[in-house]
PDB file of N, CA and C in Angstrom:
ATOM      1  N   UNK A   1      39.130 152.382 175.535  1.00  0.00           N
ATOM      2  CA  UNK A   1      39.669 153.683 175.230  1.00  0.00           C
ATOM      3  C   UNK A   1      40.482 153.576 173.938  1.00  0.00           C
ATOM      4  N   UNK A   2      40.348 154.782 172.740  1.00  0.00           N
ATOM      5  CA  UNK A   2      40.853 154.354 171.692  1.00  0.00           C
ATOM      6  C   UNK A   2      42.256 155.900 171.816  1.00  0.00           C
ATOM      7  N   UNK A   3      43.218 155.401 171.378  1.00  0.00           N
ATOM      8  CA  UNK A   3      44.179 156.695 171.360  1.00  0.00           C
ATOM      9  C   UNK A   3      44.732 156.680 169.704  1.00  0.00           C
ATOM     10  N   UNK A   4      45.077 158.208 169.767  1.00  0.00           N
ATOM     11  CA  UNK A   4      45.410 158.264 168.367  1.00  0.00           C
ATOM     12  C   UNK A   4      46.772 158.991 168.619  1.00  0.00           C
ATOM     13  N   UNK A   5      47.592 158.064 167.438  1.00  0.00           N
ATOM     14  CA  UNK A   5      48.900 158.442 167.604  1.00  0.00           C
ATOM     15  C   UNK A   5      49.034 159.769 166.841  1.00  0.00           C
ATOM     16  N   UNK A   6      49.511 161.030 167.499  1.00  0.00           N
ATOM     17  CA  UNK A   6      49.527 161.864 166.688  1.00  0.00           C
ATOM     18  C   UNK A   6      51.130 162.625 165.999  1.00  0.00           C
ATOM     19  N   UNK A   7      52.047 161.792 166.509  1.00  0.00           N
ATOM     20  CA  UNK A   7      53.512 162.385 165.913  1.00  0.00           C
ATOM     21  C   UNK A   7      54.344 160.799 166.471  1.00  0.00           C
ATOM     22  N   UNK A   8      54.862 160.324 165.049  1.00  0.00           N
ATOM     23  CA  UNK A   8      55.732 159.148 165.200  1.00  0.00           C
ATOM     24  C   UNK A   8      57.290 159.631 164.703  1.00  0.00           C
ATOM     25  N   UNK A   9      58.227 159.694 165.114  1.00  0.00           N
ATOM     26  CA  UNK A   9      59.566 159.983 165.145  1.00  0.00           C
ATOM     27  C   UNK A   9      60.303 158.829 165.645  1.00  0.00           C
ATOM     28  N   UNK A  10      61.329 159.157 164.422  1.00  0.00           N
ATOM     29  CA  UNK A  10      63.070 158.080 164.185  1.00  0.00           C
ATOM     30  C   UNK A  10      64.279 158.928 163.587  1.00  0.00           C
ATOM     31  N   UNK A  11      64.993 158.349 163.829  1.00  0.00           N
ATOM     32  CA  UNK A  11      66.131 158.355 163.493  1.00  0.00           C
ATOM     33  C   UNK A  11      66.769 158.001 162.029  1.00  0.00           C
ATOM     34  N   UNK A  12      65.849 159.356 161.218  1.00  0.00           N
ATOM     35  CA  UNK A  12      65.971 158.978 159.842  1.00  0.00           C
ATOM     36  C   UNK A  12      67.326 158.384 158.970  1.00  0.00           C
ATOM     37  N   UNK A  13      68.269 158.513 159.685  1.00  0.00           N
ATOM     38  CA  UNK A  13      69.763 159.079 158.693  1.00  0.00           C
ATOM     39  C   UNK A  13      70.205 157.186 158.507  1.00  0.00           C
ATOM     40  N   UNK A  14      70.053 156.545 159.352  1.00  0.00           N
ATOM     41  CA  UNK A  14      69.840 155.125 159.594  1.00  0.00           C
ATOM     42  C   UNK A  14      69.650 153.995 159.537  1.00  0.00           C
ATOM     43  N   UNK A  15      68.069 154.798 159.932  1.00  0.00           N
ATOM     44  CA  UNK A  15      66.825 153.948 159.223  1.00  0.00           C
ATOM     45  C   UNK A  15      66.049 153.691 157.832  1.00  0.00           C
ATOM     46  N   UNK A  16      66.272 155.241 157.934  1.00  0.00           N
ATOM     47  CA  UNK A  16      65.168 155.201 156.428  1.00  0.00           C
ATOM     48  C   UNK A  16      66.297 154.805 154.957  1.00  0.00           C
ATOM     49  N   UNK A  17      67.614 154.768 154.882  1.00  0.00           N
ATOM     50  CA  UNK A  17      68.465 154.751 153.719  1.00  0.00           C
ATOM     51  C   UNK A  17      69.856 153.975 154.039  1.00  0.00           C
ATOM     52  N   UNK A  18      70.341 153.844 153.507  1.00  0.00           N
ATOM     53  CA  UNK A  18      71.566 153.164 153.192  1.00  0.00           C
ATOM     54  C   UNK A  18      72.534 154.541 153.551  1.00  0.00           C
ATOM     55  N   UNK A  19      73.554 154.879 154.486  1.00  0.00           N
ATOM     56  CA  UNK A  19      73.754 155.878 154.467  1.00  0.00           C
ATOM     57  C   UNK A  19      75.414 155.412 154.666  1.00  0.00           C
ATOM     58  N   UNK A  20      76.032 154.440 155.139  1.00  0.00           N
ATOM     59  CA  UNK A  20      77.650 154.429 155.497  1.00  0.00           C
ATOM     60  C   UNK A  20      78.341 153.763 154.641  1.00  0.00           C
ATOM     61  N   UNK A  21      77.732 153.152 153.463  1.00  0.00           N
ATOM     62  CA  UNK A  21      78.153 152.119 152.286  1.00  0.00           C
ATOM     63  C   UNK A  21      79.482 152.883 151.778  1.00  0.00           C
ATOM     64  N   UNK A  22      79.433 154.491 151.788  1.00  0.00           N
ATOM     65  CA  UNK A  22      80.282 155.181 151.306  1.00  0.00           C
ATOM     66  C   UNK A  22      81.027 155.625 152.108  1.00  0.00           C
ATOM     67  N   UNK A  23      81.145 155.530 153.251  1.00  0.00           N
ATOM     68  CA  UNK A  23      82.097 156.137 154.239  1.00  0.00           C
ATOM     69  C   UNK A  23      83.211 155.033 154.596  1.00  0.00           C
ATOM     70  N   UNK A  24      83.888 153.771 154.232  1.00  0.00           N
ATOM     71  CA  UNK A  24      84.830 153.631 154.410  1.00  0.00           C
ATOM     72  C   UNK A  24      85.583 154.189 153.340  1.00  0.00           C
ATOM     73  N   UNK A  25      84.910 154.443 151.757  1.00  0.00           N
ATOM     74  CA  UNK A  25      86.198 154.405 150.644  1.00  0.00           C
ATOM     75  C   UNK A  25      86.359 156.183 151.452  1.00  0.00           C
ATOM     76  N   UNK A  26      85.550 156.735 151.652  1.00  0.00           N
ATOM     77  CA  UNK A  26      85.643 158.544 151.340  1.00  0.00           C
ATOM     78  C   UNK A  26      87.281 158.327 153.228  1.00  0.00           C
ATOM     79  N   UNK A  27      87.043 157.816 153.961  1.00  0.00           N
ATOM     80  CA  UNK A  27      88.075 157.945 154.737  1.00  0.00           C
ATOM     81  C   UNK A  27      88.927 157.032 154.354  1.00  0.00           C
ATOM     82  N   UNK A  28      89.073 156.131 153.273  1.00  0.00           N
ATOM     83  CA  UNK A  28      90.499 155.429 153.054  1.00  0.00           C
ATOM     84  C   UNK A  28      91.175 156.616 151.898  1.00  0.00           C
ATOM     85  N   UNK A  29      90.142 157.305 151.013  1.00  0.00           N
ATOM     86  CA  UNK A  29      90.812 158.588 150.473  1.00  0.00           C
ATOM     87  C   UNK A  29      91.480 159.576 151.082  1.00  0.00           C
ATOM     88  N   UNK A  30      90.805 160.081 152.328  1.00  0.00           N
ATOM     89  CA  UNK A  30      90.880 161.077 153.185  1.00  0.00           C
ATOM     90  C   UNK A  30      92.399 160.357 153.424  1.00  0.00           C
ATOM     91  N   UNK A  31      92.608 159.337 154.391  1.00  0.00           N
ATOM     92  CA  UNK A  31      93.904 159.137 154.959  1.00  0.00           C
ATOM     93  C   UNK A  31      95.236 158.921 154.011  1.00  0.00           C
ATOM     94  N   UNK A  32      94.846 158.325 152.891  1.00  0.00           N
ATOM     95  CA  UNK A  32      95.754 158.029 152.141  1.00  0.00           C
ATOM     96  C   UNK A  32      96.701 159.210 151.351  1.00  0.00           C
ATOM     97  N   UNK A  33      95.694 159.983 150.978  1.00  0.00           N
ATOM     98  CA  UNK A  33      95.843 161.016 150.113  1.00  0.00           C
ATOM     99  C   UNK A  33      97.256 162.213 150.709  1.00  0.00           C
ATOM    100  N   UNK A  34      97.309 162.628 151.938  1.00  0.00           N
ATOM    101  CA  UNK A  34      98.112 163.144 152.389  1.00  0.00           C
ATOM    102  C   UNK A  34      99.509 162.478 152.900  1.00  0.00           C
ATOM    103  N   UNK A  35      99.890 161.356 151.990  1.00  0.00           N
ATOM    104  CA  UNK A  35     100.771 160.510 152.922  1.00  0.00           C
ATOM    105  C   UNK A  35     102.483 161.607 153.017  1.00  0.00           C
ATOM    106  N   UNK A  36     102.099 162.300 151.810  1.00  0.00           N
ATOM    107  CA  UNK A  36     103.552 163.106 151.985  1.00  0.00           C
ATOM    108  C   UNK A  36     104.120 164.100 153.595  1.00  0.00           C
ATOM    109  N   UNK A  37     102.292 163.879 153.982  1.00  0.00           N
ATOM    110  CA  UNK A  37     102.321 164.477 155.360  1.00  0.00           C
ATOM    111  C   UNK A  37     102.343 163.773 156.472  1.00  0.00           C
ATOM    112  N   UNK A  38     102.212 162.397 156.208  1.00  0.00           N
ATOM    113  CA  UNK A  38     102.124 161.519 157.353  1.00  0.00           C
ATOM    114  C   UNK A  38     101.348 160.220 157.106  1.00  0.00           C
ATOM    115  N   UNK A  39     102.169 159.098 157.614  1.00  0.00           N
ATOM    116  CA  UNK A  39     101.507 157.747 157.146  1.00  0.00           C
ATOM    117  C   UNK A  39      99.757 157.968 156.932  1.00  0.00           C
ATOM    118  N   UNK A  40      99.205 157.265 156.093  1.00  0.00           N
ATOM    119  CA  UNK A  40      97.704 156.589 156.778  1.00  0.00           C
ATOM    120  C   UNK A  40      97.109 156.402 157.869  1.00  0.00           C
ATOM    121  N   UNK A  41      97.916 155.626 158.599  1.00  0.00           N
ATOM    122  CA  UNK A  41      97.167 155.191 159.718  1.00  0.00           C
ATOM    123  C   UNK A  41      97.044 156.111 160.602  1.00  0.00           C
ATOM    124  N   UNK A  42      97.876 157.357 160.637  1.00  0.00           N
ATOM    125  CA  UNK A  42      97.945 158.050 161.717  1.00  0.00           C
ATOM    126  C   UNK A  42      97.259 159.594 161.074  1.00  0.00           C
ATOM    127  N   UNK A  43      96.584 159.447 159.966  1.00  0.00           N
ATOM    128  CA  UNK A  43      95.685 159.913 159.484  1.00  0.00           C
ATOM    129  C   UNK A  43      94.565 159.678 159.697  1.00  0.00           C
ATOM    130  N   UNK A  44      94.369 158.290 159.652  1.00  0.00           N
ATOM    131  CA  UNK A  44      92.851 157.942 160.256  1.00  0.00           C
ATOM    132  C   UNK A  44      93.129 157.766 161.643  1.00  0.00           C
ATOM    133  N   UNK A  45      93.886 157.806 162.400  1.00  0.00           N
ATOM    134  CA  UNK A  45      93.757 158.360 163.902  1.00  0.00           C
ATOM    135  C   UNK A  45      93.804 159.540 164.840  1.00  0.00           C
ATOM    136  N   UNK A  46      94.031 160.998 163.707  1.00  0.00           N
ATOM    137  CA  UNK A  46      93.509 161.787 163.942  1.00  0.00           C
ATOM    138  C   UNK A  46      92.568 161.732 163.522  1.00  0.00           C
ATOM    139  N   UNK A  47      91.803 161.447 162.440  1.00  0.00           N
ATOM    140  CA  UNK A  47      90.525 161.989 161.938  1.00  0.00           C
ATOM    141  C   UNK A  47      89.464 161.422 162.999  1.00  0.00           C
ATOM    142  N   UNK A  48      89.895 160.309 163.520  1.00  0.00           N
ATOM    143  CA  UNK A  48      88.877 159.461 164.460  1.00  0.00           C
ATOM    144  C   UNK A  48      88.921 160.333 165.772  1.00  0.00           C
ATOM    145  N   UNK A  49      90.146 160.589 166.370  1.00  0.00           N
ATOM    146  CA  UNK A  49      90.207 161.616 167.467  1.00  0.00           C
ATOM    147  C   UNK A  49      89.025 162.855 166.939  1.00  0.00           C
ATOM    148  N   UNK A  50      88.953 163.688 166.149  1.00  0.00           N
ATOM    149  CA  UNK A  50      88.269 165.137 165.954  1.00  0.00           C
ATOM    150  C   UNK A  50      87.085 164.103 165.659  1.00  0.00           C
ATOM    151  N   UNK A  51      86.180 162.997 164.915  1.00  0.00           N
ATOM    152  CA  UNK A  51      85.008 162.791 165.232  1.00  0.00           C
ATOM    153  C   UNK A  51      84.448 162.453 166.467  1.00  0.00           C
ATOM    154  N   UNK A  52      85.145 162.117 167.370  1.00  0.00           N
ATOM    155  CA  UNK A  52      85.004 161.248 168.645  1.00  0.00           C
ATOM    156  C   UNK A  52      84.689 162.887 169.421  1.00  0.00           C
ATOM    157  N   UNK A  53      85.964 164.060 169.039  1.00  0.00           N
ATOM    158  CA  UNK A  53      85.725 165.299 170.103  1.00  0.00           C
ATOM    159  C   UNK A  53      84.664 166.122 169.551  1.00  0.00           C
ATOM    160  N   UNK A  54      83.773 165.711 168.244  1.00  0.00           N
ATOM    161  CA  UNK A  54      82.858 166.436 168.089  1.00  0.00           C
ATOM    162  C   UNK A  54      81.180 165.221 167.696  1.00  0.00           C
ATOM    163  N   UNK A  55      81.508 164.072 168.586  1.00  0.00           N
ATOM    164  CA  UNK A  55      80.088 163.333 168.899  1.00  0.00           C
ATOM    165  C   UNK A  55      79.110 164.174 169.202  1.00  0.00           C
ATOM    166  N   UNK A  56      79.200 164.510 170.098  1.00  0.00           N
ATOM    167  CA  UNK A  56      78.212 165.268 170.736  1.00  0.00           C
ATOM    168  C   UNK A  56      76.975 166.211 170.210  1.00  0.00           C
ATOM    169  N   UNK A  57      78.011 167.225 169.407  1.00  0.00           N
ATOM    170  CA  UNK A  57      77.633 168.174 168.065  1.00  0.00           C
ATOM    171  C   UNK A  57      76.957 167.282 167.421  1.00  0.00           C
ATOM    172  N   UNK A  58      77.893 166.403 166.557  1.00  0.00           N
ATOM    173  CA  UNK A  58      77.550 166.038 164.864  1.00  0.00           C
ATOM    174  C   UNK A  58      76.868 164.575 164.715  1.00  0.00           C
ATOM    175  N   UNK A  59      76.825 163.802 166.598  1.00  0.00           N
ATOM    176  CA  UNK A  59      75.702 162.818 166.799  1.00  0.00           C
ATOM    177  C   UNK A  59      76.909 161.811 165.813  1.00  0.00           C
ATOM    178  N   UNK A  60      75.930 160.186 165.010  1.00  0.00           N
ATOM    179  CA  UNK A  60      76.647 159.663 164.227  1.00  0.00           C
ATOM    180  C   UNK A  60      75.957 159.570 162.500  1.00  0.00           C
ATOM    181  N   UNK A  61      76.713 159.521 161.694  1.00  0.00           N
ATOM    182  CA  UNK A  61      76.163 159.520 160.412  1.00  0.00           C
ATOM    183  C   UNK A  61      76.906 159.997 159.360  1.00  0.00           C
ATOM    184  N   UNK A  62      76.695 160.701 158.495  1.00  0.00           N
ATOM    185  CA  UNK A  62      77.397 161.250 157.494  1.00  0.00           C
ATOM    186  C   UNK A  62      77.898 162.674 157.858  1.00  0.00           C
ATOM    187  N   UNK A  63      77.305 163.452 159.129  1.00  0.00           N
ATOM    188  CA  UNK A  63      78.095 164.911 159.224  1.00  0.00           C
ATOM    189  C   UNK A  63      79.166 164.678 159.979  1.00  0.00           C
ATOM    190  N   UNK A  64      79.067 163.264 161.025  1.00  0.00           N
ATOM    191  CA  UNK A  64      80.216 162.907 161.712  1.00  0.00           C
ATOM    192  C   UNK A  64      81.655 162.639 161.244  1.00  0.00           C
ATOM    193  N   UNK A  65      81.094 161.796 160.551  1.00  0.00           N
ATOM    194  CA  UNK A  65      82.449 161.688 158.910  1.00  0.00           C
ATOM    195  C   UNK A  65      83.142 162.858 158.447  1.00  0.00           C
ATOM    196  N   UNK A  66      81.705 163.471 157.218  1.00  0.00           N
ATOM    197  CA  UNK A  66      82.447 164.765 156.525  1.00  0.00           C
ATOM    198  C   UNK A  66      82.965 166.370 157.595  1.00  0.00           C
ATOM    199  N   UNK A  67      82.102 166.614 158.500  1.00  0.00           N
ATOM    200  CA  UNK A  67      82.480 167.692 158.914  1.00  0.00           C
ATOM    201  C   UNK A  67      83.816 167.631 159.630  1.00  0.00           C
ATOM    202  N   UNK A  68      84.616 166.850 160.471  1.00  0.00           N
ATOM    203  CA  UNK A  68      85.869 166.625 161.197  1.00  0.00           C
ATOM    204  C   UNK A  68      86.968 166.558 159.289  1.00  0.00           C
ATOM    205  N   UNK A  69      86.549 166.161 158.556  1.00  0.00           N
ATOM    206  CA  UNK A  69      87.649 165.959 157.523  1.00  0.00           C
ATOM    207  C   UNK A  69      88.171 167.061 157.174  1.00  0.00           C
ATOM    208  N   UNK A  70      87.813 168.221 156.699  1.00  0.00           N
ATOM    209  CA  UNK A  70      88.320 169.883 156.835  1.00  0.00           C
ATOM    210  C   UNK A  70      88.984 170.034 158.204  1.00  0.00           C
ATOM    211  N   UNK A  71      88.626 170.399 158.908  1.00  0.00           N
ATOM    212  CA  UNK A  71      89.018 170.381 160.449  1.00  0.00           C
ATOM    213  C   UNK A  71      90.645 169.676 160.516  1.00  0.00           C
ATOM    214  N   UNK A  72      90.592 168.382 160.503  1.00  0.00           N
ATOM    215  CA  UNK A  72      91.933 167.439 160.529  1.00  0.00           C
ATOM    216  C   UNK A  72      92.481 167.503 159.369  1.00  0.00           C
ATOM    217  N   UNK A  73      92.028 167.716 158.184  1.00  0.00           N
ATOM    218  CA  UNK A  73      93.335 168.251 156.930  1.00  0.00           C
ATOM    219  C   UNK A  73      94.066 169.263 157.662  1.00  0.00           C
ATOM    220  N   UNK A  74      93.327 170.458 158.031  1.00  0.00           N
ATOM    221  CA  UNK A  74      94.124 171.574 158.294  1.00  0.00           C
ATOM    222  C   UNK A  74      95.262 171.249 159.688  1.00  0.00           C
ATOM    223  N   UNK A  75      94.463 170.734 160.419  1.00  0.00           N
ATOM    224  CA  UNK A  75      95.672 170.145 161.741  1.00  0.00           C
ATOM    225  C   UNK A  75      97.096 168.943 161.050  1.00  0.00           C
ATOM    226  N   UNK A  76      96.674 168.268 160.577  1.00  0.00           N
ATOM    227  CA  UNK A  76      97.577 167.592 160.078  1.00  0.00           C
ATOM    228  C   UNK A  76      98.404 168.011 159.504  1.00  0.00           C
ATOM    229  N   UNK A  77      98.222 168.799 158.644  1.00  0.00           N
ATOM    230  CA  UNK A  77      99.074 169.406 157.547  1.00  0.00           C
ATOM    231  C   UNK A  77      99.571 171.028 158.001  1.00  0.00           C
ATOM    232  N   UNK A  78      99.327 171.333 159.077  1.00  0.00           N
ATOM    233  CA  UNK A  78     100.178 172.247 159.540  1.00  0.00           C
ATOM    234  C   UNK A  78      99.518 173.720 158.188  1.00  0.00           C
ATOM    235  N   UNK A  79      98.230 173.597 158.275  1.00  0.00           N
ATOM    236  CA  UNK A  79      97.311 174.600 157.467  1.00  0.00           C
ATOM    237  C   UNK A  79      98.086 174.528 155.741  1.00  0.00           C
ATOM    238  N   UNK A  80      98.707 173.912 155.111  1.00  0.00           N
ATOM    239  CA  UNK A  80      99.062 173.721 153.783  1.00  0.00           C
ATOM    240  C   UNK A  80      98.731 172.338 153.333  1.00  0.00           C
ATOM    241  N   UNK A  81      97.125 172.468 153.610  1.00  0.00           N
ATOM    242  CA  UNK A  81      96.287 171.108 153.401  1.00  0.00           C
ATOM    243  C   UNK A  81      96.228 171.372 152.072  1.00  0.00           C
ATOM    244  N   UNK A  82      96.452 170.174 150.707  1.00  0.00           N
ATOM    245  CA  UNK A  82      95.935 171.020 149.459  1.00  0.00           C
ATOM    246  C   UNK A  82      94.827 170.698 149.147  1.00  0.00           C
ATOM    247  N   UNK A  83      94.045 171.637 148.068  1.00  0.00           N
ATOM    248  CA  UNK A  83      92.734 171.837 147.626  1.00  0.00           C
ATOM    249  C   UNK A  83      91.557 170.639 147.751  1.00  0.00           C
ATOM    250  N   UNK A  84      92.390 169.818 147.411  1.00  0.00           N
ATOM    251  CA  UNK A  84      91.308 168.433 146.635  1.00  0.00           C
ATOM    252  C   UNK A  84      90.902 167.774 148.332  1.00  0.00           C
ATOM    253  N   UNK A  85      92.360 167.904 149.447  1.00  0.00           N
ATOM    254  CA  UNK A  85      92.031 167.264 150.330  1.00  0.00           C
ATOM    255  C   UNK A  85      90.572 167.392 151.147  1.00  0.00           C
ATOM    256  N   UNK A  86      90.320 168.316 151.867  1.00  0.00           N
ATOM    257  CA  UNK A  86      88.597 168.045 152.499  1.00  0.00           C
ATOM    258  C   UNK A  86      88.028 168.285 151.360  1.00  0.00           C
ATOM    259  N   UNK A  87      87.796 168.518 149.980  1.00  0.00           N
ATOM    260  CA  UNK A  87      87.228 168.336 149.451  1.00  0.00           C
ATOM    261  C   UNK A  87      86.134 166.466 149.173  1.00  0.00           C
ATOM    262  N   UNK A  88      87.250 165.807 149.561  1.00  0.00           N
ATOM    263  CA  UNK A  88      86.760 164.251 149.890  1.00  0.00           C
ATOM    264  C   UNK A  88      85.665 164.166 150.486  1.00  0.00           C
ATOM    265  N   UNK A  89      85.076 164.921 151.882  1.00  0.00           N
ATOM    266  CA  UNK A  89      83.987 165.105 152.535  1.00  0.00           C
ATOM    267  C   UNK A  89      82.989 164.726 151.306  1.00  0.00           C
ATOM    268  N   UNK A  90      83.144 165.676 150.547  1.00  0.00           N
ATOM    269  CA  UNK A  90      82.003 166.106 149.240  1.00  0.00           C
ATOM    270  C   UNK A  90      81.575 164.783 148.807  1.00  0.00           C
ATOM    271  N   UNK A  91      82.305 163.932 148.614  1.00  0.00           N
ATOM    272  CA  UNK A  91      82.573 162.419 147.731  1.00  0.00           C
ATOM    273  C   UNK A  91      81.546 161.596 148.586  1.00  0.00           C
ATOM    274  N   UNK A  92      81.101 161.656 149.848  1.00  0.00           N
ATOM    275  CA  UNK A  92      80.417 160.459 150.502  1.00  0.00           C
ATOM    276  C   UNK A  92      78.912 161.743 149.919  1.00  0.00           C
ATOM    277  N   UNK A  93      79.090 162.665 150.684  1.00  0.00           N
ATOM    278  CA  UNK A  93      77.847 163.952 150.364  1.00  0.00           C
ATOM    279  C   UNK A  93      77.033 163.463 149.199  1.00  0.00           C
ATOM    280  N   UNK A  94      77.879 163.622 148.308  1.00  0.00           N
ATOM    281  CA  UNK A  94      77.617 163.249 146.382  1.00  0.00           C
ATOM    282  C   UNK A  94      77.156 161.792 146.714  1.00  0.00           C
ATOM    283  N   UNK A  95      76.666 160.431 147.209  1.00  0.00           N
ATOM    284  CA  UNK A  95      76.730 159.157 146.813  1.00  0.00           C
ATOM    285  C   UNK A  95      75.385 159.350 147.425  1.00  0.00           C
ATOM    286  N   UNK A  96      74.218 158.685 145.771  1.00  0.00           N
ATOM    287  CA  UNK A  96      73.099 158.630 145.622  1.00  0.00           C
ATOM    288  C   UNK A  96      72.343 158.067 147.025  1.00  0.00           C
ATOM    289  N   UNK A  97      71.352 158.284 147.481  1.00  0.00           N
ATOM    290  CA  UNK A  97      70.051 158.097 148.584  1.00  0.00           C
ATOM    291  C   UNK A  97      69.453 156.849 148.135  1.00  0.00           C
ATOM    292  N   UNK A  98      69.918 155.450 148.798  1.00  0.00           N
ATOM    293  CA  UNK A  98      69.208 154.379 148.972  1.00  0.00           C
ATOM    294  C   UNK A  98      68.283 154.172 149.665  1.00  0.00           C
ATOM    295  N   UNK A  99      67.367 154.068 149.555  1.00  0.00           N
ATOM    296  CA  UNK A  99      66.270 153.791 150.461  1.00  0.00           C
ATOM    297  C   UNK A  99      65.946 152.089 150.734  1.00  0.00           C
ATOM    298  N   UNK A 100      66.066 152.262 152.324  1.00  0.00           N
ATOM    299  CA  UNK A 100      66.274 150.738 152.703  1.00  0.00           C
ATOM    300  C   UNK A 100      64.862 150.101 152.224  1.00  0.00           C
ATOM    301  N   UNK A 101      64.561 148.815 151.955  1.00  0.00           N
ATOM    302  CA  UNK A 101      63.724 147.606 151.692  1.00  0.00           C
ATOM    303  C   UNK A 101      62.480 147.897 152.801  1.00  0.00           C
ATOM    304  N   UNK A 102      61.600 148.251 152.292  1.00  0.00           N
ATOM    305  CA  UNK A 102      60.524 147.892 152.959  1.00  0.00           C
ATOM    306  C   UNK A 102      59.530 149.406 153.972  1.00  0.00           C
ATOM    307  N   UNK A 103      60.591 150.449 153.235  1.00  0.00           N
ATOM    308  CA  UNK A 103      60.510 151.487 153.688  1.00  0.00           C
ATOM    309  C   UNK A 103      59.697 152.413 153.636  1.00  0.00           C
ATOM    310  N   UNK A 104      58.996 152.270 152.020  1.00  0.00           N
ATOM    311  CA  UNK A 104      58.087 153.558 151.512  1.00  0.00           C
ATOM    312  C   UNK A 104      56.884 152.305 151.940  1.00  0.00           C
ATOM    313  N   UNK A 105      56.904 151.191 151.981  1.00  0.00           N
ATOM    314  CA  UNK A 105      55.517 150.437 152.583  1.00  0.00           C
ATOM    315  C   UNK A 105      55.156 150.973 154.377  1.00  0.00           C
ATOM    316  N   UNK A 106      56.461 150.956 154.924  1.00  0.00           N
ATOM    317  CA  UNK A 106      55.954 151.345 156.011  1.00  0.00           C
ATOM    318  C   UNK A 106      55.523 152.569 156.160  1.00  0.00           C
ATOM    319  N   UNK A 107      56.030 153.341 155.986  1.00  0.00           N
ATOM    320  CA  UNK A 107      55.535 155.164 155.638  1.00  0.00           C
ATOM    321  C   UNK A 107      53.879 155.005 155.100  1.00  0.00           C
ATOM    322  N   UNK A 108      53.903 154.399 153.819  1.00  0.00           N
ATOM    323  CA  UNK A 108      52.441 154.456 153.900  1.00  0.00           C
ATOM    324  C   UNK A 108      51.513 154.002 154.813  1.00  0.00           C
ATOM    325  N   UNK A 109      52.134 152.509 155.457  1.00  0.00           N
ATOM    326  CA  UNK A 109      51.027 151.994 156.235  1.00  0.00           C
ATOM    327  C   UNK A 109      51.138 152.783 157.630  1.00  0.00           C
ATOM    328  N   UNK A 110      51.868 153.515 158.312  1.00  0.00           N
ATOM    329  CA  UNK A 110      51.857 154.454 159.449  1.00  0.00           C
ATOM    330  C   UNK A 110      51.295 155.681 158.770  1.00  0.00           C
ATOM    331  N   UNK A 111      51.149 155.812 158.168  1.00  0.00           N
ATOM    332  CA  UNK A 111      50.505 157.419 157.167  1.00  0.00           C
ATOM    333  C   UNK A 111      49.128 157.328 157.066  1.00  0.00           C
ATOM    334  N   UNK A 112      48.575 155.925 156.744  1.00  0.00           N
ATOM    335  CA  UNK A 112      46.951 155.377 156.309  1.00  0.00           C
ATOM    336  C   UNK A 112      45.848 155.860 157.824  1.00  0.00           C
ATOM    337  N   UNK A 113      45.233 156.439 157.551  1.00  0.00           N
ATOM    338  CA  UNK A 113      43.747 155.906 158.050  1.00  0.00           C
ATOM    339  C   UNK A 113      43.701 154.764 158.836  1.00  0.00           C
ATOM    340  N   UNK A 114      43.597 153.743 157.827  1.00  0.00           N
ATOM    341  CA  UNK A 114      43.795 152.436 158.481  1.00  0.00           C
ATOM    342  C   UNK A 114      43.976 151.468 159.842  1.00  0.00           C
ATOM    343  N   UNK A 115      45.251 152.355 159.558  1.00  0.00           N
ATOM    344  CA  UNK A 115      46.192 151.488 161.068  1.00  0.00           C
ATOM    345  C   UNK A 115      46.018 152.017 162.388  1.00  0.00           C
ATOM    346  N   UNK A 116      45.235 153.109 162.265  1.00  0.00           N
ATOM    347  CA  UNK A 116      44.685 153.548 163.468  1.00  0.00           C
ATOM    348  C   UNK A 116      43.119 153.396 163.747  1.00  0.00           C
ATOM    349  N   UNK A 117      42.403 152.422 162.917  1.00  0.00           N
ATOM    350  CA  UNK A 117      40.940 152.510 163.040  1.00  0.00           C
ATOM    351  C   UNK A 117      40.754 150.583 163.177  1.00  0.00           C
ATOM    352  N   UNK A 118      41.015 150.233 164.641  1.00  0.00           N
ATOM    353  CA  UNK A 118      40.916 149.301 165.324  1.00  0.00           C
ATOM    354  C   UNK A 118      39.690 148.836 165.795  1.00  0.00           C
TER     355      UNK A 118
END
């Protein structure tokens, strides 16, 4: 019996690119930046609290990161978050699409004719 695969699905955000290389500097900005409002550390322990209460939603990756950073400026700062602050989100957003090693070979060879004619 021969079967043909007809829909292969992953977990692109992951797999297919380099995607967290930029997410420690964009949250050592995020925490640092407001210190007139409150140490660092307890900057990045709210921000970790609001990604953790919105897993579910925003799964893990880059919306997990940027979307809670608006959100926790405004809690932290008692809504007189200034301008530039969630703007940081933007900063991981903006950092170019690596595509991991070995990647556009596999795409083709799961894409081919080929690999299904056994």
């Amino acid at each position: 019996m021969h079967h043909h695969i007809n829909v292969f699905a992953w977990d692109a955000d992951d797999n297919l690119w380099v995607n967290e290389t930029g997410f420690p500097g964009a949250e050592k900005q995020f925490t640092t930046m407001p210190e007139n409002f409150r140490p660092a550390y307890l900057s990045a322990k709210e921000l970790f609290k609001t990604e953790i209460a919105h897993m579910l939603r925003y799964g893990h990756g880059v919306k997990a990161l940027t979307l809670p950073m608006p959100e926790t400026a405004l809690r932290i700062t008692a809504n007189t978050v200034p301008t530039a602050y969630p703007g940081k989100s933007r900063d991981v957003l903006n950092k170019p699409v690596i595509i991991q090693g070995g990647v556009e070979t596999f795409i083709s060879q799961i894409t081919s004719d080929t690999i299904c004619d056994h």
